[in-house]
C-alpha atoms as a PDB file:
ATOM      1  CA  UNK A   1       7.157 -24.199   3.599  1.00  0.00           C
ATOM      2  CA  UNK A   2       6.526 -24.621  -0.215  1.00  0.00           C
ATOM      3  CA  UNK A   3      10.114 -23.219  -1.699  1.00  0.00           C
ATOM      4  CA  UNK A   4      10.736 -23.475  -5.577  1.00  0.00           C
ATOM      5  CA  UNK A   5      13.956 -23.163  -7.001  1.00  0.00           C
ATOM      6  CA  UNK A   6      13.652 -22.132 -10.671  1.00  0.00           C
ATOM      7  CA  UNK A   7      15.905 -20.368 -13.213  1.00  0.00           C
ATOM      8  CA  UNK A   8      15.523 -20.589 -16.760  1.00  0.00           C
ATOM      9  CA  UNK A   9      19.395 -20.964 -17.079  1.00  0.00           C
ATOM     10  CA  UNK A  10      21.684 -23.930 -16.937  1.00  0.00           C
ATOM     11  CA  UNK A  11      24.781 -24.280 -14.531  1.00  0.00           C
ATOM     12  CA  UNK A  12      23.533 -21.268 -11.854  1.00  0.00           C
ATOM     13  CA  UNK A  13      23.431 -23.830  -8.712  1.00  0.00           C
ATOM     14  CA  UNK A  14      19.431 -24.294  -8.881  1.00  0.00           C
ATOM     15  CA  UNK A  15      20.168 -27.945  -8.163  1.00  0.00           C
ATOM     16  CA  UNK A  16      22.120 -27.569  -5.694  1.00  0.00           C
ATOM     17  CA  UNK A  17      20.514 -24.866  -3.936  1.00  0.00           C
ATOM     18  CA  UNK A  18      17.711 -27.216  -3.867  1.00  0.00           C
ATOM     19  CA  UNK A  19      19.056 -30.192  -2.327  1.00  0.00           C
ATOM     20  CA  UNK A  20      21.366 -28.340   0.125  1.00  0.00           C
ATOM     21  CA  UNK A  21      18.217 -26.492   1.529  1.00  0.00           C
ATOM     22  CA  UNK A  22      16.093 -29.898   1.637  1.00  0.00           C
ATOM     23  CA  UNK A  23      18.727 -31.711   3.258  1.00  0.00           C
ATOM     24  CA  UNK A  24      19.470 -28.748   6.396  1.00  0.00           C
ATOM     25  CA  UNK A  25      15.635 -29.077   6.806  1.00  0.00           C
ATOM     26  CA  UNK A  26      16.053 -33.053   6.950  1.00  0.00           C
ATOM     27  CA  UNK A  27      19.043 -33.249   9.622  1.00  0.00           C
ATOM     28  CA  UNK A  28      17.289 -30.952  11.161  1.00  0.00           C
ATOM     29  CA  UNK A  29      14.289 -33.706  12.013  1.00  0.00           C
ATOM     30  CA  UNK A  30      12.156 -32.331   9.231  1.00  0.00           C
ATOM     31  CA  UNK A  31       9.879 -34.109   6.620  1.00  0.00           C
ATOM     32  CA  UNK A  32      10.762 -32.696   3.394  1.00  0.00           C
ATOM     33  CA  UNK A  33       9.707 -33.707  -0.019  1.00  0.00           C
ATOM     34  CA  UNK A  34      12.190 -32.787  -2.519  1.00  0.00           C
ATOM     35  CA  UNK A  35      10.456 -32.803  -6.194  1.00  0.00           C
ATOM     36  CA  UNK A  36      12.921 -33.196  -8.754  1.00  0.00           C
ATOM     37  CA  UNK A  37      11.696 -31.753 -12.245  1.00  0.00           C
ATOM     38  CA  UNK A  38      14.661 -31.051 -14.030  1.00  0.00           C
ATOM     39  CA  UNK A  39      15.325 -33.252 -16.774  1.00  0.00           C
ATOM     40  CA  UNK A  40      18.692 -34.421 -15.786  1.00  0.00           C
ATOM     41  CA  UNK A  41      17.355 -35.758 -13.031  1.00  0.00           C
ATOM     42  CA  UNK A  42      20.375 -35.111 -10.763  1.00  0.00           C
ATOM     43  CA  UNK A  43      18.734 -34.612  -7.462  1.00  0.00           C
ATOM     44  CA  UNK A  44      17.665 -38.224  -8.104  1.00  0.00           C
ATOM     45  CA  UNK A  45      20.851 -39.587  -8.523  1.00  0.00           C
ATOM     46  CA  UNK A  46      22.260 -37.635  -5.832  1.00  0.00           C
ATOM     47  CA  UNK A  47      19.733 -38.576  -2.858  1.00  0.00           C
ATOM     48  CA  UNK A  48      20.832 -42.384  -3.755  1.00  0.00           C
ATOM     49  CA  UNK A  49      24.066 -42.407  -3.044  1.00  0.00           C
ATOM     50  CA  UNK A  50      23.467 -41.099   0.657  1.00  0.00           C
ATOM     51  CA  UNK A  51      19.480 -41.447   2.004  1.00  0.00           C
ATOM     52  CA  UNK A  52      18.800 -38.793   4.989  1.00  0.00           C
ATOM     53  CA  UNK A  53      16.562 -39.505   7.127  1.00  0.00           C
ATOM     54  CA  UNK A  54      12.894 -37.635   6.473  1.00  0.00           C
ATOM     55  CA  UNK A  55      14.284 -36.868   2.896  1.00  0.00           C
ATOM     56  CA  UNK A  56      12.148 -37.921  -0.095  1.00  0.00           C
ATOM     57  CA  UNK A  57      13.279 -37.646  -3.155  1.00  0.00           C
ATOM     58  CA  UNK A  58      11.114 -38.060  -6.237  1.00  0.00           C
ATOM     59  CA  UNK A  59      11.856 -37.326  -9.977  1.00  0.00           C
ATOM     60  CA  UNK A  60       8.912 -36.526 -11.583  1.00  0.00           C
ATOM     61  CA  UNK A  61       7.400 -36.112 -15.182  1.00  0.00           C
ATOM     62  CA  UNK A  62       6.663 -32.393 -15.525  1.00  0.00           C
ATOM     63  CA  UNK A  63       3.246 -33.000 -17.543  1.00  0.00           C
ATOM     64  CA  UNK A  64       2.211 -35.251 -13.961  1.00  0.00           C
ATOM     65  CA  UNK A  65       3.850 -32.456 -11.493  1.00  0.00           C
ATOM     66  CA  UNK A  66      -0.247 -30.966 -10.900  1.00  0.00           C
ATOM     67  CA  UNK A  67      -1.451 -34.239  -9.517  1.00  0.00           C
ATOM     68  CA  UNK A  68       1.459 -35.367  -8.011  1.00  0.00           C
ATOM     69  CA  UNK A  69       1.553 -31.960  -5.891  1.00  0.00           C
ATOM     70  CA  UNK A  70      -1.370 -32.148  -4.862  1.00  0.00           C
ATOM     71  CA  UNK A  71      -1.636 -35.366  -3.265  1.00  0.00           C
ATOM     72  CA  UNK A  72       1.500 -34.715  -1.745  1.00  0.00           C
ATOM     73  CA  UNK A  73       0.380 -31.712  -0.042  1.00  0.00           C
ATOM     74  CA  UNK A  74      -2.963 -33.432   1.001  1.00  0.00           C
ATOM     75  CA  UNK A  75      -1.217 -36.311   2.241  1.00  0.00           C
ATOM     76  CA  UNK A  76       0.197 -34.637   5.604  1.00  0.00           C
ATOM     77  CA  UNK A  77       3.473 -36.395   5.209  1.00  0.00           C
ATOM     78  CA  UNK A  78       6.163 -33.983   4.828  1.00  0.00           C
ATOM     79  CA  UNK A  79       6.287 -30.674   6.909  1.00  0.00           C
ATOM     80  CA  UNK A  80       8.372 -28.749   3.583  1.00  0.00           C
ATOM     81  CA  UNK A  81       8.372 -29.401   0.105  1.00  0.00           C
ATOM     82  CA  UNK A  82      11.231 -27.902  -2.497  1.00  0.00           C
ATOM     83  CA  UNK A  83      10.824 -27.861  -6.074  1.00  0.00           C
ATOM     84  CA  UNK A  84      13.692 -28.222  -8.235  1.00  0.00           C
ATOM     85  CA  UNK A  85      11.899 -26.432 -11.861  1.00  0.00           C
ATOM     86  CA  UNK A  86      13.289 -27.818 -15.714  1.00  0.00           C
ATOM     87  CA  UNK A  87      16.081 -25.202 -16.500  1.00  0.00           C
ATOM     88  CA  UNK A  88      13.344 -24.124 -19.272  1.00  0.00           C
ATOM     89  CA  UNK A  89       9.702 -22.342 -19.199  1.00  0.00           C
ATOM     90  CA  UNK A  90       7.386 -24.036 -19.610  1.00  0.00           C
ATOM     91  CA  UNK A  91       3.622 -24.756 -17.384  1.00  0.00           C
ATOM     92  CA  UNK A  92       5.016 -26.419 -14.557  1.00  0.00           C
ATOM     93  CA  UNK A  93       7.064 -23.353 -13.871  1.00  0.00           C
ATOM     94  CA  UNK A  94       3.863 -21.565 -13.181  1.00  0.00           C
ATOM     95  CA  UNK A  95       1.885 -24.544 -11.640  1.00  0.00           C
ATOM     96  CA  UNK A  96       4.601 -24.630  -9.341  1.00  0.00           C
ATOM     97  CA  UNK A  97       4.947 -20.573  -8.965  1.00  0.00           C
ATOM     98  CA  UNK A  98       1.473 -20.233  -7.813  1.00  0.00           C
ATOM     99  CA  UNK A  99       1.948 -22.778  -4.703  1.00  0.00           C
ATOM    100  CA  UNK A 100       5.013 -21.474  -3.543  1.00  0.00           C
ATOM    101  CA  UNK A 101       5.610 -19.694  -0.322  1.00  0.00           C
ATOM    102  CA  UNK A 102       8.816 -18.800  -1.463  1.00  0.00           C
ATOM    103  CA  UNK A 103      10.929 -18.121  -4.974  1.00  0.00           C
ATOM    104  CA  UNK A 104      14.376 -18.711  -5.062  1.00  0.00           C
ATOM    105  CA  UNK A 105      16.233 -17.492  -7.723  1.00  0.00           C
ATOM    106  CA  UNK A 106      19.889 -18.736  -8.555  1.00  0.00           C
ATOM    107  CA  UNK A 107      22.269 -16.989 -10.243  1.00  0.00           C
ATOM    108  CA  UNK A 108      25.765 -16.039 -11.185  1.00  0.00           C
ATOM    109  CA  UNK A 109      27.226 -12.610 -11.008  1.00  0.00           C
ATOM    110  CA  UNK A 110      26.686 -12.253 -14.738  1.00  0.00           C
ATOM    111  CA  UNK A 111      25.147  -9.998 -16.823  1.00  0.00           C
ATOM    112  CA  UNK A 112      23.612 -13.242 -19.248  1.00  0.00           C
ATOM    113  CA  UNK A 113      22.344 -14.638 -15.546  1.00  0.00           C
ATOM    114  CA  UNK A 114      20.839 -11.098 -14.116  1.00  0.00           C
ATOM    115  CA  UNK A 115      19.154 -11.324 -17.544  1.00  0.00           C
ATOM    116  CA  UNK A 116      17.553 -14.585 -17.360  1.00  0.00           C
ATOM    117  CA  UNK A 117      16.766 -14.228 -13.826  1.00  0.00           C
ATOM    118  CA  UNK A 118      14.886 -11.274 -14.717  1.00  0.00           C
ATOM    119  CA  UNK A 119      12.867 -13.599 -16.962  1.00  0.00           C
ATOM    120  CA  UNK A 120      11.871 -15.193 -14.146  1.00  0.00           C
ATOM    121  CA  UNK A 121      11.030 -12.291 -11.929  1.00  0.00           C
ATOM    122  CA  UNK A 122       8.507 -11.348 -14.612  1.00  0.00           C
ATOM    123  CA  UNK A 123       6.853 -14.528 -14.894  1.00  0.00           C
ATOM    124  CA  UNK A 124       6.532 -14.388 -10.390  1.00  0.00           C
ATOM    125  CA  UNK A 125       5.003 -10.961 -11.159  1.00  0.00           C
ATOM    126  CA  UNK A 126       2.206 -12.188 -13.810  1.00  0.00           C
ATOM    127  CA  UNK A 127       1.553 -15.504 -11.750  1.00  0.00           C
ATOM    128  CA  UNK A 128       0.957 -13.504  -8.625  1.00  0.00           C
ATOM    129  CA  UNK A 129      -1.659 -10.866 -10.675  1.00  0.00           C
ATOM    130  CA  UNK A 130      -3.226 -13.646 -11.625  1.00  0.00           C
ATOM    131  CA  UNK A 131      -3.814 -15.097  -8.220  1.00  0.00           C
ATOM    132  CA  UNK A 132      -4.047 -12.171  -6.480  1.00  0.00           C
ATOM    133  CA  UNK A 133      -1.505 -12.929  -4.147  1.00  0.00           C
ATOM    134  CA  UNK A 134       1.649 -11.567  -3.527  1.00  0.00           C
ATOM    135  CA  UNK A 135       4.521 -14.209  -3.895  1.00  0.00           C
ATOM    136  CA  UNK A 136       7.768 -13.770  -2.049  1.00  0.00           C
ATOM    137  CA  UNK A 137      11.342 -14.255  -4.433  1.00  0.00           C
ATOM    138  CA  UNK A 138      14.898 -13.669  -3.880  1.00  0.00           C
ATOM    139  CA  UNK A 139      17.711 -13.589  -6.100  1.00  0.00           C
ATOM    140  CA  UNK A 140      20.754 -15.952  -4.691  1.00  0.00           C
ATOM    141  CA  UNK A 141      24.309 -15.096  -6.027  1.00  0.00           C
ATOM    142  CA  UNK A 142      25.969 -18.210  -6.377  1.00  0.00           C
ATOM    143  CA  UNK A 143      29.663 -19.451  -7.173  1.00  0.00           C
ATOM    144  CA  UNK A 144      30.772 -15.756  -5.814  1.00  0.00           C
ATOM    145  CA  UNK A 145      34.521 -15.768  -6.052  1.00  0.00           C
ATOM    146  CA  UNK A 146      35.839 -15.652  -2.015  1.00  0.00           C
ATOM    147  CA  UNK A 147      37.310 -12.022  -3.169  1.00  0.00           C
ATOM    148  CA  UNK A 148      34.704  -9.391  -4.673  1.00  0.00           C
ATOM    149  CA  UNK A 149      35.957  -8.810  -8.762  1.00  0.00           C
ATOM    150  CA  UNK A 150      34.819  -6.161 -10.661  1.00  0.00           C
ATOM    151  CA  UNK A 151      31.842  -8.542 -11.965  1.00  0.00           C
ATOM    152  CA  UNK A 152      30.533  -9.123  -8.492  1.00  0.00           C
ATOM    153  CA  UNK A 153      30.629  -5.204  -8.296  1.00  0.00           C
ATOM    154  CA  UNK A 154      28.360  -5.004 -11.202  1.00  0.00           C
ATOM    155  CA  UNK A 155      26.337  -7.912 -10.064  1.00  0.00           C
ATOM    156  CA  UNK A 156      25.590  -5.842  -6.537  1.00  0.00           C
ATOM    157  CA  UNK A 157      24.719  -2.386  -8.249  1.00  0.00           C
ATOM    158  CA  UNK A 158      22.825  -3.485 -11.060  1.00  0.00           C
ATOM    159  CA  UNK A 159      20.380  -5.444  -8.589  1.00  0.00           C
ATOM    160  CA  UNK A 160      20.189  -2.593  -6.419  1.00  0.00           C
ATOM    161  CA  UNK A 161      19.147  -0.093  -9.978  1.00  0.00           C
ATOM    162  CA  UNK A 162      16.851  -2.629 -10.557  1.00  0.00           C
ATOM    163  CA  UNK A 163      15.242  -2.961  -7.344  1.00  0.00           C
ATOM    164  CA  UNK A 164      15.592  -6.475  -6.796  1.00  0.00           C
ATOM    165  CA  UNK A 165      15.276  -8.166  -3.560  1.00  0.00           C
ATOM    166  CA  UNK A 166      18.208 -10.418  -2.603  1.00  0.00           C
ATOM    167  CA  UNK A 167      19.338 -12.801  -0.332  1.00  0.00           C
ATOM    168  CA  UNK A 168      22.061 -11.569   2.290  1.00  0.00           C
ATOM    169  CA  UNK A 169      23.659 -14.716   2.502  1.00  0.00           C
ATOM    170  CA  UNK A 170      25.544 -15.468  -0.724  1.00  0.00           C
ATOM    171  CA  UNK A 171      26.965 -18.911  -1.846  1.00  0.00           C
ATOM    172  CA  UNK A 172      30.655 -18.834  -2.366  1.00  0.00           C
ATOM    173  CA  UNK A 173      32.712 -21.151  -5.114  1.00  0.00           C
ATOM    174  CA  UNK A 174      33.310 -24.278  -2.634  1.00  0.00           C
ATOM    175  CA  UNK A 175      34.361 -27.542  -3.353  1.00  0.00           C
ATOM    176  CA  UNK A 176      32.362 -28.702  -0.551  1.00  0.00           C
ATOM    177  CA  UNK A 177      29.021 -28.336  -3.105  1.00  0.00           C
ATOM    178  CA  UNK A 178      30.607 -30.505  -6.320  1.00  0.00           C
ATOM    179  CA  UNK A 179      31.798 -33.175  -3.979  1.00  0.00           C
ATOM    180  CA  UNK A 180      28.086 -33.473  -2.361  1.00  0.00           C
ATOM    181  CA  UNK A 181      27.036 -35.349  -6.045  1.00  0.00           C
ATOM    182  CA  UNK A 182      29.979 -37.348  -6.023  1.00  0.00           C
ATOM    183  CA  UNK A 183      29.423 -38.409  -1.911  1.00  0.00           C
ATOM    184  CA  UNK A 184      26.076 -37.285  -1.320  1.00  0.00           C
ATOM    185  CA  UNK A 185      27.345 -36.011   1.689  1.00  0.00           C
ATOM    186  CA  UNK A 186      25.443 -31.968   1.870  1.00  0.00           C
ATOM    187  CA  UNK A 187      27.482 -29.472   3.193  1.00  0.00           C
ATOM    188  CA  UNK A 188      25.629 -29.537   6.566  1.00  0.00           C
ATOM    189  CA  UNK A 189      27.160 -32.817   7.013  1.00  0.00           C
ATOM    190  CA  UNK A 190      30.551 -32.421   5.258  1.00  0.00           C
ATOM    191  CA  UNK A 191      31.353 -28.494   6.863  1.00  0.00           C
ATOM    192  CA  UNK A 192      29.166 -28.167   9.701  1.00  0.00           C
ATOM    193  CA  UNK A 193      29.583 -24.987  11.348  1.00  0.00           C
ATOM    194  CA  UNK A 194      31.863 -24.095   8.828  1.00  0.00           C
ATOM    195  CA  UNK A 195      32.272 -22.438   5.415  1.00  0.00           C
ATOM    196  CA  UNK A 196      29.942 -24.293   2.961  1.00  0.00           C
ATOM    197  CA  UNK A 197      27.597 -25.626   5.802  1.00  0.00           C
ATOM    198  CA  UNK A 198      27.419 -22.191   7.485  1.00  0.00           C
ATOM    199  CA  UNK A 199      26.330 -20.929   3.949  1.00  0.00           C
ATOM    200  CA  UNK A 200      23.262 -23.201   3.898  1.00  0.00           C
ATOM    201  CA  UNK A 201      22.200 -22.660   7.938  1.00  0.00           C
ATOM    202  CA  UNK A 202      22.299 -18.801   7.298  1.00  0.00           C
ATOM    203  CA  UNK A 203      20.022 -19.192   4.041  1.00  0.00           C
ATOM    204  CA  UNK A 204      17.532 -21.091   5.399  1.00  0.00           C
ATOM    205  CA  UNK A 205      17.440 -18.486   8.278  1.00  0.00           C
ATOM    206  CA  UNK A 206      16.813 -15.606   5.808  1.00  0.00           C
ATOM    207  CA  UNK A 207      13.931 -17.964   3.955  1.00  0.00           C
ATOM    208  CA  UNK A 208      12.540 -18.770   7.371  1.00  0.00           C
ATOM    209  CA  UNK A 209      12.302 -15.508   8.332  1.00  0.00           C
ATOM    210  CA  UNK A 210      10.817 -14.092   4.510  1.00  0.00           C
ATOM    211  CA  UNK A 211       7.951 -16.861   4.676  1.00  0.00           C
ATOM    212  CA  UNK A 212       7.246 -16.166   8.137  1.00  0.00           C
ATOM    213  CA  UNK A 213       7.030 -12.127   7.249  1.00  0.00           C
ATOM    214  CA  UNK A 214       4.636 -13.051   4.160  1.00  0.00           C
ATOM    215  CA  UNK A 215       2.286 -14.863   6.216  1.00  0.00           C
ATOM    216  CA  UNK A 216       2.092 -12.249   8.750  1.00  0.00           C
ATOM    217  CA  UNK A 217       1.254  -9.188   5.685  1.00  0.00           C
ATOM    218  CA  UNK A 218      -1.319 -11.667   4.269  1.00  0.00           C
ATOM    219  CA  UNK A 219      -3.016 -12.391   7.685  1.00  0.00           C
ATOM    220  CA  UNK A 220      -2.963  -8.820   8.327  1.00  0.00           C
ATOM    221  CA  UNK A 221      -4.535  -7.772   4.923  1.00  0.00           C
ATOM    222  CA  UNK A 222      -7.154 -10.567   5.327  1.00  0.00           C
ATOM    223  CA  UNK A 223      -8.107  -8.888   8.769  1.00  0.00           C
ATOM    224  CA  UNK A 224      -8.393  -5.641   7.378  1.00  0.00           C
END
């Protein structure tokens, strides 16, 4: 799987998403490639405190992401690759759009997130005319208080008036994910089987499962 996390909006969880996701795939015996873009370069940092095993990190210049991709892919080394997108638009959003097998989209229940991810949604929508090829997203709620509020409400219905497709599995405020950058310990090692940990198993079930249905409409429109 080719999954890109992108959001053109600071402090959603994109980061985190990312390396959660790359990491379950890891312990699970996986070779990922995690490809860090953002220009903090946290995933980087992270990944050094605490190496998993079949978990490559590399923190790469957007303006070399093209190349870099490619030989990556061609290389038959790693079984996934996640992209971790700038928190800003700009080509490699699109460059990395167009590979992906999967879009995920973090946000907070916020009206200023909804609104960015939206930005987002648009650009997945002109990428995939382009191609001609229709690219699976999700939006991901993320820091959801334990207890639905009033925002989370209006989070919920104005997704469903827009028509957006969203994740089931939402991630909830946790500790567990701000100590991961200060351990490197990812919640599948620090809560297995429980709260933070069963978050990330249950996600990557719902992405499995949305890659695996895309594949199986574009096979099926190729035979016919």
């Amino acid at each position: 799987m080719i999954i890109t996390f992108a959001s053109s909006k600071g402090g959603v969880g994109k980061s985190t998403t990312c390396a959660c996701i790359a990491a379950a795939l890891a312990l699970e015996g996986q070779r990922v490639l995690l490809i860090d873009l953002d220009q903090n370069r946290t995933l980087d940092r992270w990944a050094r405190k605490a190496p998993i095993d079949g978990l490559t990190v590399s923190a790469i210049d957007p303006q070399k992401f093209g190349a870099f991709f490619r030989d990556a892919e061609a290389s038959g080394d790693y079984d996934h690759i996640c992209i971790d997108l700038p928190g800003s638009r700009e080509v490699t959003l699109f460059k990395a759009l167009a590979r992906s097998d999967l879009v995920v989209i973090p946000a907070q229940a916020s009206e200023p997130d909804l609104r960015e991810a939206l930005v987002v949604v648009g650009d997945i929508r002109d990428v995939g005319e382009t191609t001609n090829r229709a690219i699976p997203y999700r939006l991901l709620l993320t820091k959801v208080y334990p207890l639905r509020t009033r925002v989370t409400d209006f989070a919920y219905a104005e997704l469903a008036r827009l028509g957006l497709p969203l994740f089931r599995t939402a991630l909830v405020e946790r500790s567990a994910y701000r100590e991961m950058f200060l351990n490197g310990q990812p919640p599948t090692i620090s809560e297995a089987g429980k709260g933070a940990g069963m978050e990330v198993v249950n996600l990557l079930a719902e992405m499995r499962a949305i890659v695996a249905d895309a594949e199986t409409t574009n096979t099926i429109r190729k035979a016919g």
